[in-house]
Every structure is written in structure tokens, then in C-alpha cells.
N, C-alpha and C. Protein backbone atom coordinates (compact mmCIF):
# COMPACT_ATOMS: atom_id res chain seq x y z
N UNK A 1 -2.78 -0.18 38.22
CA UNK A 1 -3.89 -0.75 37.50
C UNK A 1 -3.65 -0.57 36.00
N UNK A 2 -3.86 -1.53 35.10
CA UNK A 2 -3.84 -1.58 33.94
C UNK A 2 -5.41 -1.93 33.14
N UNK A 3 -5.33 -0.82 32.19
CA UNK A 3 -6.49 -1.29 31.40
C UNK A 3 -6.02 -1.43 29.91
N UNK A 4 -7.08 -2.22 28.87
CA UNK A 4 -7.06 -2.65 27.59
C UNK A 4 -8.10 -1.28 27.06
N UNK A 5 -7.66 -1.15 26.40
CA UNK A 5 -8.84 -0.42 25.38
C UNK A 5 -8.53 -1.13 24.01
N UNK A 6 -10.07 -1.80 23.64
CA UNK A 6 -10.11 -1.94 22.77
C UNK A 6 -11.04 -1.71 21.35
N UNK A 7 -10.56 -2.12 20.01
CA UNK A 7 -11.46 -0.61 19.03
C UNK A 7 -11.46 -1.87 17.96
N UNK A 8 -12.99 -1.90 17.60
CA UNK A 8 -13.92 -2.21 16.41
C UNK A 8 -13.91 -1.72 14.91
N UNK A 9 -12.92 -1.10 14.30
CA UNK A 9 -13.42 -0.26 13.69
C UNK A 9 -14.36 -0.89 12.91
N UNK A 10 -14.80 -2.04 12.24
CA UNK A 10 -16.04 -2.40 11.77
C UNK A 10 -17.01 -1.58 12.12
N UNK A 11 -17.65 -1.22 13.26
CA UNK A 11 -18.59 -0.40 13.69
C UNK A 11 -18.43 1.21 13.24
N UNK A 12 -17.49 1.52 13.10
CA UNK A 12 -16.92 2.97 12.71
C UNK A 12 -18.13 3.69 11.87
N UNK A 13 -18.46 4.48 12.05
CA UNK A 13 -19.31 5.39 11.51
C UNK A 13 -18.72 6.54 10.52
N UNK A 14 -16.98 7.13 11.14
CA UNK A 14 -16.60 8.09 10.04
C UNK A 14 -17.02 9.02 11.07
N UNK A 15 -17.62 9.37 11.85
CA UNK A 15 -18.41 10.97 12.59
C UNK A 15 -17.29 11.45 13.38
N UNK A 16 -16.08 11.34 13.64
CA UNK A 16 -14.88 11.30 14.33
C UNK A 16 -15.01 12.19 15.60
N UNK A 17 -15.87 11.83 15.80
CA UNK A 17 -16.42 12.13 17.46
C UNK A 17 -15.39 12.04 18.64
N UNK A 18 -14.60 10.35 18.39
CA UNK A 18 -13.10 10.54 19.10
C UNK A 18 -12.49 11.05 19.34
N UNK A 19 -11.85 11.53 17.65
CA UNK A 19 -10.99 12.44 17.15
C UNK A 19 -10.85 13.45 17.84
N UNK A 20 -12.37 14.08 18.20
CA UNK A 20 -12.60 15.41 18.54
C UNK A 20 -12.16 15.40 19.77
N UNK A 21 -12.22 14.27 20.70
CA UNK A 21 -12.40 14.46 22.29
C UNK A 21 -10.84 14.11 22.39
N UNK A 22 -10.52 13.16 21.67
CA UNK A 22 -8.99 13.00 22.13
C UNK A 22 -7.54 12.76 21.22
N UNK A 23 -6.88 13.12 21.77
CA UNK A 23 -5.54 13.09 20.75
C UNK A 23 -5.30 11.46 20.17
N UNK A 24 -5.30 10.96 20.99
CA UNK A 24 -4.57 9.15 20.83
C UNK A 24 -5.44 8.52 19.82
N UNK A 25 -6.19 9.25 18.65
CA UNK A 25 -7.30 8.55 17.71
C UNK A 25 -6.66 9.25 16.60
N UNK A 26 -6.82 8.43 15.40
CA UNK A 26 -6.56 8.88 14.36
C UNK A 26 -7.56 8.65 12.93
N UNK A 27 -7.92 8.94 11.23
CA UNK A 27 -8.49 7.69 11.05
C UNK A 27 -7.21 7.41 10.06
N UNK A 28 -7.47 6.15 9.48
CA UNK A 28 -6.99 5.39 8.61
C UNK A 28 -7.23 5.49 7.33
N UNK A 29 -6.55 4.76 6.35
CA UNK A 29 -6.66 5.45 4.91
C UNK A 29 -8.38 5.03 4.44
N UNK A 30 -9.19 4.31 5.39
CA UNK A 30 -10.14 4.32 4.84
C UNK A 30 -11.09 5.33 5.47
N UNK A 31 -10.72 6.05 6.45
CA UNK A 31 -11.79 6.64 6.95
C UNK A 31 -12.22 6.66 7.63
N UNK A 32 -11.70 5.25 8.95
CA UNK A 32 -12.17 4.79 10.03
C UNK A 32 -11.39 5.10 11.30
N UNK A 33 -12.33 5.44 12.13
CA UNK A 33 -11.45 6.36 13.25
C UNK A 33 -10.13 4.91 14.06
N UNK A 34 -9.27 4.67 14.55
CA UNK A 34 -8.24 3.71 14.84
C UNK A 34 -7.40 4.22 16.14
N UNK A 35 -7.17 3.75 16.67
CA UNK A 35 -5.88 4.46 18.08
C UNK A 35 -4.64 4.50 17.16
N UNK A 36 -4.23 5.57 17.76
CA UNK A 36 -2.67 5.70 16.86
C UNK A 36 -1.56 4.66 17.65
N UNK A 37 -0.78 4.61 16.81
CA UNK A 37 0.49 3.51 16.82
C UNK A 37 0.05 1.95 17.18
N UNK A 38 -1.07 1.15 16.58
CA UNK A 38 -2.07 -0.02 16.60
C UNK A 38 -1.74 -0.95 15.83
N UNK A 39 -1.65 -2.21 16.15
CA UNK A 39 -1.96 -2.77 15.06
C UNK A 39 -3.11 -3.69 14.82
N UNK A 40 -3.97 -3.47 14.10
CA UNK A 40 -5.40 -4.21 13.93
C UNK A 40 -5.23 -5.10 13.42
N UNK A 41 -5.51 -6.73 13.97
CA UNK A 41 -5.66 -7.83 13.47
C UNK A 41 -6.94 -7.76 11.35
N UNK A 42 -6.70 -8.79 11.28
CA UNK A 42 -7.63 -9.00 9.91
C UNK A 42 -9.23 -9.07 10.28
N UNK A 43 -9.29 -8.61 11.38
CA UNK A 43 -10.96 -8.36 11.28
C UNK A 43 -10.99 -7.11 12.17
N UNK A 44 -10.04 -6.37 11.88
CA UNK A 44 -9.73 -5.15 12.39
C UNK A 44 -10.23 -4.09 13.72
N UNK A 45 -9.88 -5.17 14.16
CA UNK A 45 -10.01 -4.91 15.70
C UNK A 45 -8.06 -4.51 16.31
N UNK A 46 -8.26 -3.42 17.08
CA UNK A 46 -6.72 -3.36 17.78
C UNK A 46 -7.16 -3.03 18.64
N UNK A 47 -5.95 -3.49 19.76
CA UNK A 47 -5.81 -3.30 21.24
C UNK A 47 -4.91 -2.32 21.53
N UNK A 48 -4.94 -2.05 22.91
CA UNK A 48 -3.89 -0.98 23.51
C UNK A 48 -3.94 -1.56 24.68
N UNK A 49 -2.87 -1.39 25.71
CA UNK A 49 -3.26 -1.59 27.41
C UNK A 49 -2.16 -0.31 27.71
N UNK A 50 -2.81 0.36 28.74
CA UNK A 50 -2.24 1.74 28.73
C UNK A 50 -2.20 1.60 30.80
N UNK A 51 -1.69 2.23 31.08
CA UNK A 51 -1.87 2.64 32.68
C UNK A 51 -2.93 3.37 33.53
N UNK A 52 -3.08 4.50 32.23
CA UNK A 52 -4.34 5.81 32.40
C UNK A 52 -5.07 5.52 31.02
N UNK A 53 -6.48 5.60 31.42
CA UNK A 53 -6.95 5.60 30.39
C UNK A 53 -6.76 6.91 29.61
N UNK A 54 -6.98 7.79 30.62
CA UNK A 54 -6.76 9.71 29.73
C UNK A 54 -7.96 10.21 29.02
N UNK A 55 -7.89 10.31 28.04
CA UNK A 55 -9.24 11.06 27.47
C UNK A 55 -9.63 9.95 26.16
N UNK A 56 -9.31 8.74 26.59
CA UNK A 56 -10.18 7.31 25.60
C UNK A 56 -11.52 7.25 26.26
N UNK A 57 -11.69 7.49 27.87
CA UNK A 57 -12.79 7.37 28.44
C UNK A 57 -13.66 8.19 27.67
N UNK A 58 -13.28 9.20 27.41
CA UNK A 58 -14.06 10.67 26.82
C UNK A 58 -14.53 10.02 25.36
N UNK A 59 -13.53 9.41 24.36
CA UNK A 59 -13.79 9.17 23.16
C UNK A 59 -14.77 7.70 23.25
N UNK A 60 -14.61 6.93 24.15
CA UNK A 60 -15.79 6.07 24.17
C UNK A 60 -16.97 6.43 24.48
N UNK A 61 -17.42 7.49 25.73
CA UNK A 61 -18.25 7.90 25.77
C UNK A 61 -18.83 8.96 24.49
N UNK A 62 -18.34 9.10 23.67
CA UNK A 62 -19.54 10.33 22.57
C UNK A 62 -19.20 8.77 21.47
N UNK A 63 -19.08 8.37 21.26
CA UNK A 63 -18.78 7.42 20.02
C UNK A 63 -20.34 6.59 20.46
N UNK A 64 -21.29 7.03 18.99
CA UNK A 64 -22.60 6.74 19.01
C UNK A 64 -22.76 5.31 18.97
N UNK A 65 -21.89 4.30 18.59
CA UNK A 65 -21.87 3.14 17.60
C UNK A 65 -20.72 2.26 18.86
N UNK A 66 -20.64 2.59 20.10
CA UNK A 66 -19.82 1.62 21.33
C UNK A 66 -18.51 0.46 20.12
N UNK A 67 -17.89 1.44 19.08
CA UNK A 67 -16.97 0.46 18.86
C UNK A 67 -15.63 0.51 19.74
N UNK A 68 -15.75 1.30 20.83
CA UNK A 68 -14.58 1.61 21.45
C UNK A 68 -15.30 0.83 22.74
N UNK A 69 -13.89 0.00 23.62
CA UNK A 69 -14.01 -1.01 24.66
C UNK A 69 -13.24 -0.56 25.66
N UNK A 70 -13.44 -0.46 27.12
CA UNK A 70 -12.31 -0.44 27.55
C UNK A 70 -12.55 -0.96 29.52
N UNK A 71 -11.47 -1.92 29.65
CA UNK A 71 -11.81 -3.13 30.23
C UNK A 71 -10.41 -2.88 31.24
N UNK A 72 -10.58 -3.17 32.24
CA UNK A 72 -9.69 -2.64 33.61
C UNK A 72 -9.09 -4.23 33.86
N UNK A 73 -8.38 -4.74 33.81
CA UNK A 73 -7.30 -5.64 34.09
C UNK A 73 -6.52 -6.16 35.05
């Protein structure tokens, strides 16, 4: 099974709530929490499709502001 996770940072709040729960988050030079090794289109949205989700489940669940997606394939 494959899933997408995908990330808003528009919605980003900065509270790095992610951060906290899981390794695979980083933020960016502005401040906004991002999945590491991403590349975010110009309305800065990036994707991932991973095998296991791992502990993204964890960082979507505390992320107050649902900019984190993640969609089973």
C-alpha cells in the first residue's frame, strides 16, 4: 500500500508541533514547518508518497491548522 502525504504550508502556523512529533519535518527559511527532501510547487504545497506513513500520522494529528494531508493510494 502506498500513501501521498501531502503539506500546505500556506496554512502553517510556525507552532512546530510536527517537528516535535516527527523527524521527516523540517521548517524552511521562512519559518514554515515543510517535509524534508520536498519540493513545493509555487503555491507551496509538496508531496511525498512513502510506503509507511511512520510518525506523519502523529504530525498530522497535533497540527492545529490540518495543513498536513495524507491520502492512501
Amino acid at each position: 500500500m502506498t500513501f501521498k502525504i501531502i503539506n500546505d504550508k500556506k496554512k502553517c502556523i510556525q507552532c512546530g508541533a510536527c517537528l516535535a512529533v516527527c523527524d521527516d519535518w523540517e521548517f524552511d527559511s521562512d519559518g514554515l514547518a515543510q517535509l524534508k527532501n520536498v519540493k513545493y510547487n509555487d503555491d507551496k504545497i509538496g508531496e511525498k508518497r512513502v510506503e509507511d506513513v511512520g510518525c506523519n500520522q502523529q504530525a498530522k494529528d497535533v497540527c492545529p491548522t490540518d495543513c498536513i494531508e495524507i491520502n492512501e493510494e
